[in-house]
Protein backbone atom coordinates (compact mmCIF):
# COMPACT_ATOMS: atom_id res chain seq x y z
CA UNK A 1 0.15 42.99 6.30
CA UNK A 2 -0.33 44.98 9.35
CA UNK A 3 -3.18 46.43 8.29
CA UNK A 4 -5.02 43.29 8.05
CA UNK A 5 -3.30 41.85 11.62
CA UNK A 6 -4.91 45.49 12.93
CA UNK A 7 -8.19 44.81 10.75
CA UNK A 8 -8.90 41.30 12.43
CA UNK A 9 -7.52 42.57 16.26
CA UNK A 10 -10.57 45.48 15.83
CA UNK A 11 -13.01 42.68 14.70
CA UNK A 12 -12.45 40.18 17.76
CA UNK A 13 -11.85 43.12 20.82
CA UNK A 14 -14.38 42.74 23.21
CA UNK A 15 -16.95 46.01 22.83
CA UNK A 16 -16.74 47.94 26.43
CA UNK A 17 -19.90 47.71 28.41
CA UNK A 18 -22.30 50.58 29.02
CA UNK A 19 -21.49 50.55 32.56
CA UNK A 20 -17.64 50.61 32.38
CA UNK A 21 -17.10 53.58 29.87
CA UNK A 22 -18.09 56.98 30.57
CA UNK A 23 -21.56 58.15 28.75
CA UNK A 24 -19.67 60.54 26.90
CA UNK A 25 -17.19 58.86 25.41
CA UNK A 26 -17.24 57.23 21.55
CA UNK A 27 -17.18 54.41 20.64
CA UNK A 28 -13.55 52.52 19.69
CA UNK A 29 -12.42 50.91 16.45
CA UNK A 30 -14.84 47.76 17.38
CA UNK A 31 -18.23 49.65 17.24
CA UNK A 32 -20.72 49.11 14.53
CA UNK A 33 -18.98 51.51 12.28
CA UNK A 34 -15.51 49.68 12.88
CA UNK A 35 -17.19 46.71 11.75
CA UNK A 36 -18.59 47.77 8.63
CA UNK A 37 -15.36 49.36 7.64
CA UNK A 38 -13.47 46.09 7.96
CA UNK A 39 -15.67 44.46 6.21
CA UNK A 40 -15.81 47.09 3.44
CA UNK A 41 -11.53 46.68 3.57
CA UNK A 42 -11.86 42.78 3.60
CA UNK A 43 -14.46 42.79 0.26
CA UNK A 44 -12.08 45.81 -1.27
CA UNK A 45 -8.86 43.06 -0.38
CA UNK A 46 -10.27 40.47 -1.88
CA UNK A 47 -11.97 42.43 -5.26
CA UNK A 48 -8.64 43.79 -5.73
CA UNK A 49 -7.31 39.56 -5.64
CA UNK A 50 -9.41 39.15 -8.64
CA UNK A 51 -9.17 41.86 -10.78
CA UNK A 52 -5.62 40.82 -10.28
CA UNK A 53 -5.88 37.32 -11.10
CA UNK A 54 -8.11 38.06 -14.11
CA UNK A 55 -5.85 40.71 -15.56
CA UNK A 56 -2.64 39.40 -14.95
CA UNK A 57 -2.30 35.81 -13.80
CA UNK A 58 -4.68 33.94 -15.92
CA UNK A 59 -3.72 35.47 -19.40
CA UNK A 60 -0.23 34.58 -18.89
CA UNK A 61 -1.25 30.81 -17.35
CA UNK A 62 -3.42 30.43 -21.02
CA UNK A 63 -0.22 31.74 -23.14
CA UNK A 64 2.32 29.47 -20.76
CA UNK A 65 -0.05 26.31 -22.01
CA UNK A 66 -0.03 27.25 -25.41
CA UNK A 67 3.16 27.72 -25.82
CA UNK A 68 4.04 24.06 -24.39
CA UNK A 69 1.58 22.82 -26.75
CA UNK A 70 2.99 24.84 -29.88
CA UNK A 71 6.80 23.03 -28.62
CA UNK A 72 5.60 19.70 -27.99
CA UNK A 73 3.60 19.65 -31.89
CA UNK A 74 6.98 20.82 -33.50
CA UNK A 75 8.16 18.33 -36.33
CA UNK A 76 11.02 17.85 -38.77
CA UNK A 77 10.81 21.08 -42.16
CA UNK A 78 8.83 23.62 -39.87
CA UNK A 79 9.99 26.96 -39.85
CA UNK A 80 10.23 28.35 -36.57
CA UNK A 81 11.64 31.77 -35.02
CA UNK A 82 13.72 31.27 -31.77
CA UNK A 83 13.37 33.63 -28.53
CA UNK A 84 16.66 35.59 -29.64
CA UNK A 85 15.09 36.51 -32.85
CA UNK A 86 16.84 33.41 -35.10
CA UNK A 87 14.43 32.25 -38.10
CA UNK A 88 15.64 28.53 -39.67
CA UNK A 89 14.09 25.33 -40.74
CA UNK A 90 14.36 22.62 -38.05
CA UNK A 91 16.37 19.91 -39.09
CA UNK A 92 16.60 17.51 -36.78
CA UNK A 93 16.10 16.70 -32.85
CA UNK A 94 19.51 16.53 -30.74
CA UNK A 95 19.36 14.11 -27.46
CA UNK A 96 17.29 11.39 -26.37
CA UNK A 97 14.74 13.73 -24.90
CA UNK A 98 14.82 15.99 -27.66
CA UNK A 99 15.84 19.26 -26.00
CA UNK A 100 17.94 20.31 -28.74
CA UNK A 101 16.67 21.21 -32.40
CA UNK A 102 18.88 21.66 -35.00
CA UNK A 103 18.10 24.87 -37.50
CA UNK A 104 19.43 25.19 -40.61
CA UNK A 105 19.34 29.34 -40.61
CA UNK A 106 20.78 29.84 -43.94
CA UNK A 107 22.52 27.70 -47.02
CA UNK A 108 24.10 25.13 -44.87
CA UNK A 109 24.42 26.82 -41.66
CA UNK A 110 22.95 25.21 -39.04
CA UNK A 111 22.85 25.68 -35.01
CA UNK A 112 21.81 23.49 -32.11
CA UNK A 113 19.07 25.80 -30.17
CA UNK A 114 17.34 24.77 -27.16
CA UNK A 115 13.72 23.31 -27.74
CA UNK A 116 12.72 25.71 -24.72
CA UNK A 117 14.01 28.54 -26.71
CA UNK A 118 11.65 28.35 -29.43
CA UNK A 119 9.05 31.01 -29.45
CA UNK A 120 6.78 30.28 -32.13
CA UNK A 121 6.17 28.91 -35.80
CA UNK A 122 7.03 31.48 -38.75
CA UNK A 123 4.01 30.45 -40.90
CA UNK A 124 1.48 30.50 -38.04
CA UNK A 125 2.49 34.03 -37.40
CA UNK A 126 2.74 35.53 -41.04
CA UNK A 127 -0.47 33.97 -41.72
CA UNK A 128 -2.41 35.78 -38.50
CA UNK A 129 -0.43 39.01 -39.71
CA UNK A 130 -1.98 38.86 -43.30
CA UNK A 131 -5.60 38.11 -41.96
């Protein structure tokens, strides 16, 4: 953060004027060169913004969507596999909103899991294995 405060303070300085500065002396951080190399931070800055949105934030945005699609399509006899690592048939939907499925993870056993805790469909994922 400072470096960009210091960045835009070099940009907007007033240059000194030939008469006030001796005709020795170089030229400060708001010269020509001083320019160019806050320009060459600001493009760097913002290049660096979208390799990091392309690599990291956008992949995970298209996997968040399909996943909310995957638990609002599930339905009554699939089998799914549960973000703790639980496979079981869903049975039925618990509450009015239907936050709760109810597995059936063996012969008779069967658990209330969070809808949210579903992480994908069994067959879905042993058939992309096989191909």
């Amino acid at each position: 953060m400072y470096s960009l405060l210091h960045i835009l303070a070099t940009w907007f300085q007033p240059e000194a004027s030939s008469g006030s500065a001796p005709a020795g002396a170089a030229k400060g951080p708001a010269g020509a060169e001083g320019m160019n190399g806050g320009f060459t931070q600001i493009g760097l800055m913002v290049l660096m913004m979208v390799v990091f949105y392309l690599v990291l934030i956008r992949p995970q945005q298209k996997k968040q969507k399909q996943l909310d699609l995957l638990l609002k399509g599930l339905k009554k006899g699939q089998k799914v596999r549960t973000s703790g690592g639980i496979r079981g048939v869903i049975i039925d939907f618990k509450t009015e909103q239907g936050d709760e499925v109810l597995l059936e993870i063996a012969d008779k056993v069967k658990i209330n899991v969070l809808r949210s805790h579903v992480s994908g469909v069994v067959e879905a994922v042993e058939a992309e294995k096989k191909s």
